[in-house]
N, C-alpha and C. Protein backbone atom coordinates (compact mmCIF):
# COMPACT_ATOMS: atom_id res chain seq x y z
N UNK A 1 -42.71 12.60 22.80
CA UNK A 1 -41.89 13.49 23.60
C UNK A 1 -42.48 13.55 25.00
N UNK A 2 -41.60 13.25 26.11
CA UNK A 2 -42.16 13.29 27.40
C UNK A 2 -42.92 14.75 27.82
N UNK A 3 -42.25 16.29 26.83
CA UNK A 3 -42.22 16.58 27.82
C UNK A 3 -43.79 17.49 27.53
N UNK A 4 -44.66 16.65 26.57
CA UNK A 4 -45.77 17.46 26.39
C UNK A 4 -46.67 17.78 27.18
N UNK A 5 -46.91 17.14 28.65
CA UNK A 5 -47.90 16.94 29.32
C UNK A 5 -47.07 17.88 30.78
N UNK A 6 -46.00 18.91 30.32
CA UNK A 6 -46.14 19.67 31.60
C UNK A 6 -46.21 21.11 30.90
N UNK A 7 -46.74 21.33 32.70
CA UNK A 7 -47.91 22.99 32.95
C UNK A 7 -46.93 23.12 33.61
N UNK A 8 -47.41 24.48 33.23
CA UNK A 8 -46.88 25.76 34.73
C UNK A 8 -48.34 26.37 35.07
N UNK A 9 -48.45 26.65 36.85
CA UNK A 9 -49.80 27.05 36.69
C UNK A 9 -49.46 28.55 37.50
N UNK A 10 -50.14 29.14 37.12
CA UNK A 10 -50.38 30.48 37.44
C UNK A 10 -50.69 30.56 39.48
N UNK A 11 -49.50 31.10 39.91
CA UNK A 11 -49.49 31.25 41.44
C UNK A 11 -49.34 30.17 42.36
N UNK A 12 -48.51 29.25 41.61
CA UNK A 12 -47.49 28.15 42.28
C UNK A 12 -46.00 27.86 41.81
N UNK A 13 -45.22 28.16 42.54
CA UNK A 13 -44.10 27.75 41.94
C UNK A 13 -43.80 26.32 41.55
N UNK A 14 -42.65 26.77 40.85
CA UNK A 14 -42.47 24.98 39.88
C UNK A 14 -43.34 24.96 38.51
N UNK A 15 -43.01 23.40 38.40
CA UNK A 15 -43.49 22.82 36.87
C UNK A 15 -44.52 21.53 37.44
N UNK A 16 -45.14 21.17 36.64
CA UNK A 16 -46.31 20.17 37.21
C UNK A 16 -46.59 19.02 35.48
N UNK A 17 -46.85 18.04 36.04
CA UNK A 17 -46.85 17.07 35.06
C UNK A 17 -48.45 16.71 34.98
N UNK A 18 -49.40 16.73 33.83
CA UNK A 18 -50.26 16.47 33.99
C UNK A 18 -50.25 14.98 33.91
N UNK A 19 -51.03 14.54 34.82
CA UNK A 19 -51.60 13.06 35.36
C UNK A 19 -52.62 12.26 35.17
N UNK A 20 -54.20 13.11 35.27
CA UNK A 20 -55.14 12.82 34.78
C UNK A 20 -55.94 13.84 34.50
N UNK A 21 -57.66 13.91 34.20
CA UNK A 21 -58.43 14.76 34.10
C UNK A 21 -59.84 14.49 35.09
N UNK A 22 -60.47 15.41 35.92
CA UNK A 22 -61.08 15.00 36.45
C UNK A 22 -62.50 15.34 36.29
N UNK A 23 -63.66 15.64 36.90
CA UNK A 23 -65.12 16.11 36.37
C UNK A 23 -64.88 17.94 36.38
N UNK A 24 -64.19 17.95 37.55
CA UNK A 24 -64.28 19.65 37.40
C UNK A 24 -62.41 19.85 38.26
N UNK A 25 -61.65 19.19 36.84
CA UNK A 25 -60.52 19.90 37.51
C UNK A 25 -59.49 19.06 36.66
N UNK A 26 -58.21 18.90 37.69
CA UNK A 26 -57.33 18.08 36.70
C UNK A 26 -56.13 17.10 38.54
N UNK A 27 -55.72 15.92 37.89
CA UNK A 27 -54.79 15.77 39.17
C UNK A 27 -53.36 16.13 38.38
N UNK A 28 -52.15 16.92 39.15
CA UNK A 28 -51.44 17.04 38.60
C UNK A 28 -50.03 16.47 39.29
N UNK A 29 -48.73 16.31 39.05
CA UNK A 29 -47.82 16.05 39.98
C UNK A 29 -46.60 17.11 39.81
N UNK A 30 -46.00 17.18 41.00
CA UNK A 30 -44.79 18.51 41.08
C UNK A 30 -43.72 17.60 40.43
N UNK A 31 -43.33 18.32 39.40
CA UNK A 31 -41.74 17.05 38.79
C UNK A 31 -40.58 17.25 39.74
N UNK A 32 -40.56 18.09 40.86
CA UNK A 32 -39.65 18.17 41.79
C UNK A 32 -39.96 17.40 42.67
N UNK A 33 -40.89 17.39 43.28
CA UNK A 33 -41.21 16.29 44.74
C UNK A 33 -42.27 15.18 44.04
N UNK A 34 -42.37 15.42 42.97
CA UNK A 34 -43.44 13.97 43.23
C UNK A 34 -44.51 14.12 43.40
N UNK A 35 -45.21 15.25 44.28
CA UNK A 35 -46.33 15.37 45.34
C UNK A 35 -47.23 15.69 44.03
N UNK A 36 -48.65 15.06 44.50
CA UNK A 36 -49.51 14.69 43.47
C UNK A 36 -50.75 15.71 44.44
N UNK A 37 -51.48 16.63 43.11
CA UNK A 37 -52.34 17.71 43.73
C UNK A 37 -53.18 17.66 43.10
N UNK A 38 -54.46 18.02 43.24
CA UNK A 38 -55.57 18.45 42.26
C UNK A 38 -55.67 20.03 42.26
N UNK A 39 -56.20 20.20 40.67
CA UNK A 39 -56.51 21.82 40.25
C UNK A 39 -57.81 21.98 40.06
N UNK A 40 -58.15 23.04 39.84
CA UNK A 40 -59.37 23.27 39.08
C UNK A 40 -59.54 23.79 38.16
N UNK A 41 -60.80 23.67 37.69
CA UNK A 41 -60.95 24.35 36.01
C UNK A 41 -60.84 25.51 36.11
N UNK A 42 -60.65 26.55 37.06
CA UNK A 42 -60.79 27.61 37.24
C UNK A 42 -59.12 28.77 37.20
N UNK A 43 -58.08 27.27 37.94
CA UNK A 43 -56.84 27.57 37.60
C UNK A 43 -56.55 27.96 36.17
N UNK A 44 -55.42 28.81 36.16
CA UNK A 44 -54.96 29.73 35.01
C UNK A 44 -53.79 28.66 34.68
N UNK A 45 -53.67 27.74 33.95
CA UNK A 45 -52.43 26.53 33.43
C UNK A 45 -52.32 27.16 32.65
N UNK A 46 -51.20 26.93 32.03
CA UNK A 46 -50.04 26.75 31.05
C UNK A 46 -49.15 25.89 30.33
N UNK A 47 -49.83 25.46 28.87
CA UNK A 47 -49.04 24.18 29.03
C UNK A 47 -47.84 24.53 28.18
N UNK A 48 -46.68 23.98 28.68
CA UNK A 48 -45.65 24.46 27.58
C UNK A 48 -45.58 24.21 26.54
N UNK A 49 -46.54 23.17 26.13
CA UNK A 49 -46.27 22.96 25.05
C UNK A 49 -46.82 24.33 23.44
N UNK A 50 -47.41 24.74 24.54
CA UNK A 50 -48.12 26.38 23.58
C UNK A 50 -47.38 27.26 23.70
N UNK A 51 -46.32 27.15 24.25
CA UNK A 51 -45.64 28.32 24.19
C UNK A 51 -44.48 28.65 23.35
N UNK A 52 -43.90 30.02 22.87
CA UNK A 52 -43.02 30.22 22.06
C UNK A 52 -42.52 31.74 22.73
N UNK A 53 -41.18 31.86 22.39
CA UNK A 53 -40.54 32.83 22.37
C UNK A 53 -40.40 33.75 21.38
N UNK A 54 -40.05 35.12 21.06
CA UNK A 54 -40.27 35.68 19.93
C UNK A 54 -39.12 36.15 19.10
N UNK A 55 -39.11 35.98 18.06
CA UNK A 55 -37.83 36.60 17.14
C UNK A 55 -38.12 37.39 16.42
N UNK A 56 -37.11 37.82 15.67
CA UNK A 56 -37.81 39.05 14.64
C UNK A 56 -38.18 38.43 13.55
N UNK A 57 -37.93 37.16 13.01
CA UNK A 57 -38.73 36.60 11.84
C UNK A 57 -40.52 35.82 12.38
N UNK A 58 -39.96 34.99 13.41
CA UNK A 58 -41.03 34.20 13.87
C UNK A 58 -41.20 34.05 15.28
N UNK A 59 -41.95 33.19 15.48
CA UNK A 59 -42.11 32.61 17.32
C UNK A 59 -41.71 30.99 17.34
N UNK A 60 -40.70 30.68 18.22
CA UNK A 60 -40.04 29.59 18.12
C UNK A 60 -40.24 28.86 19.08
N UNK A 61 -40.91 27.40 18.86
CA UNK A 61 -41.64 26.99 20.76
C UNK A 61 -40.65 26.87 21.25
N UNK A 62 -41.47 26.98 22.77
CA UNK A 62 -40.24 26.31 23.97
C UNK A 62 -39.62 25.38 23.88
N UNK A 63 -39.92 24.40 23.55
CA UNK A 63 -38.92 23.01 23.28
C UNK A 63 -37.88 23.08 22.54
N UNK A 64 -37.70 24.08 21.47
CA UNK A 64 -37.14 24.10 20.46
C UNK A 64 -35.98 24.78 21.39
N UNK A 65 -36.41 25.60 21.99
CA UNK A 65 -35.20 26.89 22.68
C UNK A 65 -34.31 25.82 23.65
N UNK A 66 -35.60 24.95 24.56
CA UNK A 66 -34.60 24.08 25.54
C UNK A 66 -33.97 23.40 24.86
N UNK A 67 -34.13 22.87 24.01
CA UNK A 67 -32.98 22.07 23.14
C UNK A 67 -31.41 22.78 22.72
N UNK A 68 -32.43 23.85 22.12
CA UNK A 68 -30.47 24.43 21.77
C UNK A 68 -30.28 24.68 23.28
N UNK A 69 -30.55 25.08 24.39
CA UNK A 69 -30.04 25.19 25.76
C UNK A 69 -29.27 23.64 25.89
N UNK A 70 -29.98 23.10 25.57
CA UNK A 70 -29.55 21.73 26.23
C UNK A 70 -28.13 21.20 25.57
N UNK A 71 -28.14 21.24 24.21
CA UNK A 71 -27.04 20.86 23.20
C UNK A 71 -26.22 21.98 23.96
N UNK A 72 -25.83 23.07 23.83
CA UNK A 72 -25.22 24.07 24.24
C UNK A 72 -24.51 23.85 25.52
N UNK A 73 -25.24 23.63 26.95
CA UNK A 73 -24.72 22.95 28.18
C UNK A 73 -24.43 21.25 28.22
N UNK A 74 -24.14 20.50 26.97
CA UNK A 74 -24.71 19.56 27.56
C UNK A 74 -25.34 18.28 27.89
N UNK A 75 -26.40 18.93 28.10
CA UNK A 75 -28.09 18.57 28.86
C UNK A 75 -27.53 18.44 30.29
N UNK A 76 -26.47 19.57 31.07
CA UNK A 76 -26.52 19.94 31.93
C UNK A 76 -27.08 20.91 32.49
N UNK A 77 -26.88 21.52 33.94
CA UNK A 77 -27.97 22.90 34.20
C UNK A 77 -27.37 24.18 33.71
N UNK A 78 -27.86 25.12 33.07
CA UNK A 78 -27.52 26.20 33.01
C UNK A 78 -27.61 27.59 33.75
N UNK A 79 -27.51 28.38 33.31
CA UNK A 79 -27.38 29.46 34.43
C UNK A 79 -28.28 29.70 35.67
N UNK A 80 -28.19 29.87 36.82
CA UNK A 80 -29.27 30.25 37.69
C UNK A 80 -30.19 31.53 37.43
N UNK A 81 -31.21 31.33 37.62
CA UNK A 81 -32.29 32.21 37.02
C UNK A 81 -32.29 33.79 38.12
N UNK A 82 -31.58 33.79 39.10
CA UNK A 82 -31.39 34.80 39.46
C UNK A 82 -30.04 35.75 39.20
N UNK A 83 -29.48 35.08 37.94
CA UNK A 83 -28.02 35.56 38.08
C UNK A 83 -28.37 37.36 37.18
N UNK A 84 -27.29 38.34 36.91
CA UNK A 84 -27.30 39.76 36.60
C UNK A 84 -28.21 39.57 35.01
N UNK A 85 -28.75 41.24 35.19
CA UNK A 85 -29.12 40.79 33.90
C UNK A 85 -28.46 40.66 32.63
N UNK A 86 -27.13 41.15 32.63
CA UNK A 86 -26.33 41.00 31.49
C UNK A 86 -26.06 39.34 31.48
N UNK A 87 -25.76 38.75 32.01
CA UNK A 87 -25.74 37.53 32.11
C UNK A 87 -26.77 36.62 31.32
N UNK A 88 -28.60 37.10 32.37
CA UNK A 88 -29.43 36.62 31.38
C UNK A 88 -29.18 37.10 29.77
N UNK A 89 -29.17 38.19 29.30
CA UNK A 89 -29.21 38.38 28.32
C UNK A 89 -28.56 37.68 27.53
N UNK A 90 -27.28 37.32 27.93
CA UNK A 90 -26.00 36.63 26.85
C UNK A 90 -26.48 35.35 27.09
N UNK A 91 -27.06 34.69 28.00
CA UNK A 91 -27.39 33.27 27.50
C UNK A 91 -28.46 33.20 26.93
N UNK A 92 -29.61 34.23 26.95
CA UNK A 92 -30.55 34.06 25.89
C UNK A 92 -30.49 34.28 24.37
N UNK A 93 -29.33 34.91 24.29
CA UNK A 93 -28.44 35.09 22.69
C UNK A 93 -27.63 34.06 22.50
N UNK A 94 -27.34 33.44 23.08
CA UNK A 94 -26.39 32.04 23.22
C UNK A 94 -27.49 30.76 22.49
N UNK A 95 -28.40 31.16 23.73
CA UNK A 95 -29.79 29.84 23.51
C UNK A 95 -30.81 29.85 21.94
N UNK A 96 -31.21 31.61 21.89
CA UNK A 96 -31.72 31.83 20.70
C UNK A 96 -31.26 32.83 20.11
N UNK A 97 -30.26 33.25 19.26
CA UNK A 97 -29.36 33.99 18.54
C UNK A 97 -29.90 35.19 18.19
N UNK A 98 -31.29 35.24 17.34
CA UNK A 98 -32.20 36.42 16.89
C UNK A 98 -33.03 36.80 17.63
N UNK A 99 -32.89 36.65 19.32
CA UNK A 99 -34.87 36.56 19.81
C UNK A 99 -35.15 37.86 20.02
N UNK A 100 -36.14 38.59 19.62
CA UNK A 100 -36.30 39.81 19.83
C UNK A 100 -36.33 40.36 21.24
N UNK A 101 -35.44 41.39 21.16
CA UNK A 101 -34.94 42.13 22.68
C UNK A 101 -36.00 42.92 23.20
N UNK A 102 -36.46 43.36 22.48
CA UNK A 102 -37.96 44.06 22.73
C UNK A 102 -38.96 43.45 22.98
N UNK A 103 -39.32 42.19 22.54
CA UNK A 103 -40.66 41.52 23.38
C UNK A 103 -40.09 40.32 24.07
N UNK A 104 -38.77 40.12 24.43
CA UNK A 104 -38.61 38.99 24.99
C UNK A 104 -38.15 39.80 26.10
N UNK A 105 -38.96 39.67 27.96
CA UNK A 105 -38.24 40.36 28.85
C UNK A 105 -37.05 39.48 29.90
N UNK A 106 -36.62 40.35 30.66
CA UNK A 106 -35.79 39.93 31.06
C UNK A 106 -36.87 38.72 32.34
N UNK A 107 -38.07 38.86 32.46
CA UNK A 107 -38.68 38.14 32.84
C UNK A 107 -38.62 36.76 32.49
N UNK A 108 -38.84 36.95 31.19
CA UNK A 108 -39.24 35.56 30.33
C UNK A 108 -37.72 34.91 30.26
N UNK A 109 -36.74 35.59 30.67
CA UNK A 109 -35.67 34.98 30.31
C UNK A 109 -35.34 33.82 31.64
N UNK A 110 -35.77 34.63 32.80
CA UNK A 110 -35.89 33.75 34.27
C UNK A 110 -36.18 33.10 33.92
N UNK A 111 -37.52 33.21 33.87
CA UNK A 111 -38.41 32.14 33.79
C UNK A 111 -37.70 30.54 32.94
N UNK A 112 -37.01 31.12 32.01
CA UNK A 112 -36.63 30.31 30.70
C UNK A 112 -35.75 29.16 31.52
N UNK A 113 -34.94 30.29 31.93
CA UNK A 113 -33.72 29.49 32.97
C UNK A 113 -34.23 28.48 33.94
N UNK A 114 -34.81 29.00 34.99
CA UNK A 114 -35.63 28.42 36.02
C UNK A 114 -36.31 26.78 35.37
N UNK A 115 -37.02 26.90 34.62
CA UNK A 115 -38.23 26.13 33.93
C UNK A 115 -37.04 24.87 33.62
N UNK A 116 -36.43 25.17 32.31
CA UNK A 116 -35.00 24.51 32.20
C UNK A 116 -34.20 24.10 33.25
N UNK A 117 -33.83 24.07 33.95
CA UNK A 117 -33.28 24.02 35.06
C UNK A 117 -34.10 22.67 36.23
N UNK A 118 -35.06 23.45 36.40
CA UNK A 118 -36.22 22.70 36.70
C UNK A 118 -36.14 21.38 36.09
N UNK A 119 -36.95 21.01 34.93
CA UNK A 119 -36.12 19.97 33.82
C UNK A 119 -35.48 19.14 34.00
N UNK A 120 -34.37 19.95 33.97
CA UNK A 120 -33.13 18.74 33.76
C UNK A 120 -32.90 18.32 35.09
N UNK A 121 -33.12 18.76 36.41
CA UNK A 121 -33.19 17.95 37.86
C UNK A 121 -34.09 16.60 37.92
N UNK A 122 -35.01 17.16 37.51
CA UNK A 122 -36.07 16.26 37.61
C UNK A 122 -35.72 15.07 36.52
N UNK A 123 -34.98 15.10 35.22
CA UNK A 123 -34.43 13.98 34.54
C UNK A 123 -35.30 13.87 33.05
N UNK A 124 -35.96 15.46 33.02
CA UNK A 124 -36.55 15.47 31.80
C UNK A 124 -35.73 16.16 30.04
N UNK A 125 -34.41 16.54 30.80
CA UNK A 125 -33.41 16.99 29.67
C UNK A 125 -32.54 16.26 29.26
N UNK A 126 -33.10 15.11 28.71
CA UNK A 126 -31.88 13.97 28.08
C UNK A 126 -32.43 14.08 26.37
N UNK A 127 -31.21 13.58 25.45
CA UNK A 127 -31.17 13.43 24.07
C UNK A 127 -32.61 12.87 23.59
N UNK A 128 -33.11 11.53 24.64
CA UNK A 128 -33.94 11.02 24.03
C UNK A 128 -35.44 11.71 24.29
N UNK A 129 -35.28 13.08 25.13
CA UNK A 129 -36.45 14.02 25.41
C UNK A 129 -36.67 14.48 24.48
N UNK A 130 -35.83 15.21 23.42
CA UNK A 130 -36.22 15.85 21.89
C UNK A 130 -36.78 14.93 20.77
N UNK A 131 -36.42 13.80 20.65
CA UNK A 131 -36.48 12.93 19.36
C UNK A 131 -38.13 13.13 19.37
N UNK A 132 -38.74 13.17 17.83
CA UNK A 132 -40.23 13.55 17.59
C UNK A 132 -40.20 11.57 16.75
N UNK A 133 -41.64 11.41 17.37
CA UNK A 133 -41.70 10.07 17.01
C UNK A 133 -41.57 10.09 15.71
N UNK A 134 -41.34 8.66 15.05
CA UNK A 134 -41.21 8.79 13.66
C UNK A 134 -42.19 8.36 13.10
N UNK A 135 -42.83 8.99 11.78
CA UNK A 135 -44.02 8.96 11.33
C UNK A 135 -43.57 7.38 9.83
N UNK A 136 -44.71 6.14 10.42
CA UNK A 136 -44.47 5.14 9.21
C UNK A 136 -44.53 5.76 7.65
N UNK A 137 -43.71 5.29 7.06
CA UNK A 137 -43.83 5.72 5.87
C UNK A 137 -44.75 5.11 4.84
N UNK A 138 -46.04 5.85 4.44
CA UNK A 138 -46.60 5.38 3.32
C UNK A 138 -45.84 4.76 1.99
N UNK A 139 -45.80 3.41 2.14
CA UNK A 139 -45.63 2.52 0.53
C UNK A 139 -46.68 3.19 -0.51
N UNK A 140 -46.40 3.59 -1.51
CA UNK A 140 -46.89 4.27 -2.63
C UNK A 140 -46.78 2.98 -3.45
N UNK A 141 -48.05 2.30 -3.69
CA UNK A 141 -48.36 1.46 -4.83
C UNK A 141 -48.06 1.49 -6.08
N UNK A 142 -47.20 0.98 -6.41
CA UNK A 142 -46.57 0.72 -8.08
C UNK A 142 -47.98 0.34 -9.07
N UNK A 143 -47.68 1.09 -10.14
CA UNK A 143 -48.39 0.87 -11.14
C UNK A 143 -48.35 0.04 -11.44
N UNK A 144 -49.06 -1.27 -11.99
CA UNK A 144 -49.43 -2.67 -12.61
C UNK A 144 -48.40 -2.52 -14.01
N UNK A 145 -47.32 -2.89 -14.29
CA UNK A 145 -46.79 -3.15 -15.51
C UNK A 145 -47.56 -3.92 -16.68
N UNK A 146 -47.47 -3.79 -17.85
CA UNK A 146 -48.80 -3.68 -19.11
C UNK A 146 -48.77 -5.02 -19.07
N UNK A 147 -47.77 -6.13 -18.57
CA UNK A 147 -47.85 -7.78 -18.47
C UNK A 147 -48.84 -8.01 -17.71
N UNK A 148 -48.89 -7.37 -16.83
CA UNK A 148 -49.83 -7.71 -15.25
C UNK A 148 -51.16 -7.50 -15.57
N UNK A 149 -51.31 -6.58 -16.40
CA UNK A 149 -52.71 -5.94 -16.93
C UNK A 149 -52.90 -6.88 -17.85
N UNK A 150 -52.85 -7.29 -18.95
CA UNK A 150 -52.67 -8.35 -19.53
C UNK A 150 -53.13 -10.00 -19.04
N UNK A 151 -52.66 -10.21 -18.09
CA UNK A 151 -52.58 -11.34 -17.48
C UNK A 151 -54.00 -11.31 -16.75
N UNK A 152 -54.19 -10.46 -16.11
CA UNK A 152 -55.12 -10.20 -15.26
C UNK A 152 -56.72 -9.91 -16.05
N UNK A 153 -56.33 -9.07 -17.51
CA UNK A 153 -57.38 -9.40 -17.99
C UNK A 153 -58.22 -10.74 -18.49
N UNK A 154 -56.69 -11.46 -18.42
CA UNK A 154 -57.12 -12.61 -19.67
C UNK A 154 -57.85 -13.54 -18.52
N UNK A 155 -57.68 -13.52 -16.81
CA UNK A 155 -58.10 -14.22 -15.86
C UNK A 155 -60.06 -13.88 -16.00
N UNK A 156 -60.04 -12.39 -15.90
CA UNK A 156 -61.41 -12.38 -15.84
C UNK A 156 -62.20 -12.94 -16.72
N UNK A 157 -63.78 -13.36 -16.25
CA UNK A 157 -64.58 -14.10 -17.03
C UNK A 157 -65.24 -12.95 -17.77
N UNK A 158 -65.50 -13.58 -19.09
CA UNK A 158 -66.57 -12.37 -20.15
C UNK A 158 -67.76 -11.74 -19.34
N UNK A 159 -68.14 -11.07 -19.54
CA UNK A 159 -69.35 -10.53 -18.65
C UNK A 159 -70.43 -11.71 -20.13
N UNK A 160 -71.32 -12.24 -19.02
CA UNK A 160 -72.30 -12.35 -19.88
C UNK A 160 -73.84 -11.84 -20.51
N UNK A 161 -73.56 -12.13 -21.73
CA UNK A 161 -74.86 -11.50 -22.92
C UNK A 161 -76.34 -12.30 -22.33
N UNK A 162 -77.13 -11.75 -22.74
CA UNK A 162 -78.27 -12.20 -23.16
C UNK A 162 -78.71 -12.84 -24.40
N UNK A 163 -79.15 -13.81 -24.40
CA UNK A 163 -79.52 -13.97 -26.27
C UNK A 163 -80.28 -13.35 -26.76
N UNK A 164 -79.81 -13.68 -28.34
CA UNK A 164 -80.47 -11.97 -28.83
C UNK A 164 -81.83 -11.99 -29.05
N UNK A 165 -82.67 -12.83 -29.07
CA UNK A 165 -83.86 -13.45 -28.93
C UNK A 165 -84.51 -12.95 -27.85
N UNK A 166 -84.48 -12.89 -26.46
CA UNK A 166 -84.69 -12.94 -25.43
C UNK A 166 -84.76 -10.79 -25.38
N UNK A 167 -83.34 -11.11 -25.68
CA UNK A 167 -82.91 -8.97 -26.05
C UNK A 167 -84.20 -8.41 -26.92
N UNK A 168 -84.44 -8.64 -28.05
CA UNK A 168 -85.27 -8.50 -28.91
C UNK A 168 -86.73 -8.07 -27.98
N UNK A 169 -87.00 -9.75 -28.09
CA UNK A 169 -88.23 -9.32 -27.65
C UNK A 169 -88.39 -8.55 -25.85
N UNK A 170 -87.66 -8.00 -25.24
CA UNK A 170 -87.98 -7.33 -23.96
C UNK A 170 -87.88 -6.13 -24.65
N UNK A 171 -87.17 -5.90 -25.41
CA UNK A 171 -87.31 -4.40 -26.43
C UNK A 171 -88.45 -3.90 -26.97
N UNK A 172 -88.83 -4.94 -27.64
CA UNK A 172 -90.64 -5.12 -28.09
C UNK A 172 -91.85 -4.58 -27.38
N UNK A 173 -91.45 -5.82 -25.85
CA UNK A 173 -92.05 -5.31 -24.87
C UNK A 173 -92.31 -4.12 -24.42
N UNK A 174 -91.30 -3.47 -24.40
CA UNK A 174 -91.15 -1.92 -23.62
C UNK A 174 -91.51 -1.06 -24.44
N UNK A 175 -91.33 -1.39 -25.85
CA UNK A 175 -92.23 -0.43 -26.48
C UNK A 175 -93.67 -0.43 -26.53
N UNK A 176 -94.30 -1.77 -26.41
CA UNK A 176 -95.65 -1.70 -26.15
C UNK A 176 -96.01 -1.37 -25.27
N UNK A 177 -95.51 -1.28 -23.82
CA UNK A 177 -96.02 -0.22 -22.38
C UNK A 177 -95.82 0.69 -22.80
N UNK A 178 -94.57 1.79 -23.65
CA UNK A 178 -94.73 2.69 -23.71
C UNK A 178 -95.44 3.75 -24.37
N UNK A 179 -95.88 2.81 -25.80
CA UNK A 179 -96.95 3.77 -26.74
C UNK A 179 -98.29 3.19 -26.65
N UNK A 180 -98.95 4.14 -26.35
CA UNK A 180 -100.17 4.05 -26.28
C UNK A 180 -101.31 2.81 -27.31
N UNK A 181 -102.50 2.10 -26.95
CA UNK A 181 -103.28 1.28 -27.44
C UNK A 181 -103.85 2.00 -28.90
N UNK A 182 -103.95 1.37 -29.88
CA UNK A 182 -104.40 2.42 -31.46
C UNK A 182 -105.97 1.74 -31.09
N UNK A 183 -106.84 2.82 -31.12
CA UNK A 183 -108.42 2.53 -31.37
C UNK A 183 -108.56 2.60 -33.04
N UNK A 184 -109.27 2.08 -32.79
CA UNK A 184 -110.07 1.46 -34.33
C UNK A 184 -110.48 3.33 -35.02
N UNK A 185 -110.20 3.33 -35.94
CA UNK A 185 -110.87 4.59 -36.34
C UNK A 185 -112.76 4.40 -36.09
N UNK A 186 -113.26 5.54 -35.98
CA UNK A 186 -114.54 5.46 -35.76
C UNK A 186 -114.86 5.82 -37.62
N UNK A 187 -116.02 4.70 -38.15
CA UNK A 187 -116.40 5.36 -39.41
C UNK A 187 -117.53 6.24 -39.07
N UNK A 188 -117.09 6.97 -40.02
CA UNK A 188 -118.10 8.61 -40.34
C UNK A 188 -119.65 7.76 -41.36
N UNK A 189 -120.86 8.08 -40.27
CA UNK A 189 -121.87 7.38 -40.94
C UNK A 189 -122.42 8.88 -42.17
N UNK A 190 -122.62 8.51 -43.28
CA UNK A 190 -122.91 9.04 -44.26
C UNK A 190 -124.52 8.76 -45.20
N UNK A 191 -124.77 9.63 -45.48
CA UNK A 191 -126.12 9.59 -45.65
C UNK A 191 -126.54 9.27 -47.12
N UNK A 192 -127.10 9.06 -47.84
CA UNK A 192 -127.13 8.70 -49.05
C UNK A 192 -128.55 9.69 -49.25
N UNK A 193 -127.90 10.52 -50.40
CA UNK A 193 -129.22 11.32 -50.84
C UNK A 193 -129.60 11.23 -51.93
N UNK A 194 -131.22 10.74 -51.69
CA UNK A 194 -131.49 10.44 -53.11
C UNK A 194 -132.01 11.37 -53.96
């Protein structure tokens, strides 16, 4: 999805495309002019891609919202972000049907517009902006049918034996390291009394 790599940064207007990363900062570009800037680590960014709007079940990201905006107009521009607020309101019920009226302000709704808007000038609100890459599908290995097993056993070679001769006596062996040498009994000298 193109549109993961744009910010909004805190006390510049517009949207900004991240570009690169630098030792202590970032280069970024305006998706309106082009014009290519450096930030710093110190700037307050925003990347949209963290962001969500709120409903009364869940929080629904931004992308998700510009999309139904976009299907809805389109993927033409929609309302101007300064238009009444009844206005905002009905296209943000238009855009997200449930979004909670209470934590979503009429701020965030500008903004929504604006940002969107923004967007689609710049040539980032087309069909092929939503599509999520497609993930290859793991082939799940078939079980060996009882022929195959079969076949395959009869290929392998016997493991081979030892002769039993050879078996034997290393057995032998190991028992003689392991039990101890038998000493001779000591005889008991005895005295003869006459």
């Amino acid at each position: 999805m193109q549109l993961e790599k744009i910010i909004s940064i805190s006390g510049k207007p517009g949207l900004f495309k991240l570009v690169s990363q630098l030792k202590n900062g970032f280069i970024v570009e305006d998706i309106s002019t082009k014009k290519k800037a450096s930030i710093s680590n110190s700037s307050q960014v925003s990347l949209l891609d963290n962001i969500a709007m709120f409903t009364f079940d869940k929080e629904v990201p931004l992308f998700e919202v510009f999309e139904n905006i976009a299907k809805k107009y389109d993927y033409k521009p929609t309302i101007n972000h300064k238009s009444s607020s009844e206005e905002l309101r009905a296209f943000m019920a238009e855009s997200l049907p449930n979004y909670d009226v209470e934590r979503v302000y009429e701020s965030d709704i500008k903004k929504l517009a604006q940002w969107y808007n923004l967007l689609q000038k710049a040539g980032y609100i087309t069909p092929e902006s939503f599509l999520k890459p497609e993930v290859p599908a793991v082939e799940v290995a078939e079980e060996p049918k009882a022929e195959e097993k079969a076949e395959k056993a009869e290929k392998k070679p016997a493991a081979k034996k030892a002769p039993a001769k050879k078996a034997a006596e290393k057995t032998e062996e190991a028992k003689e390291e392991k039990a101890p040498a038998k000493k001779p009994a000591a005889k008991k000298a005895t005295k003869k009394e006459d």
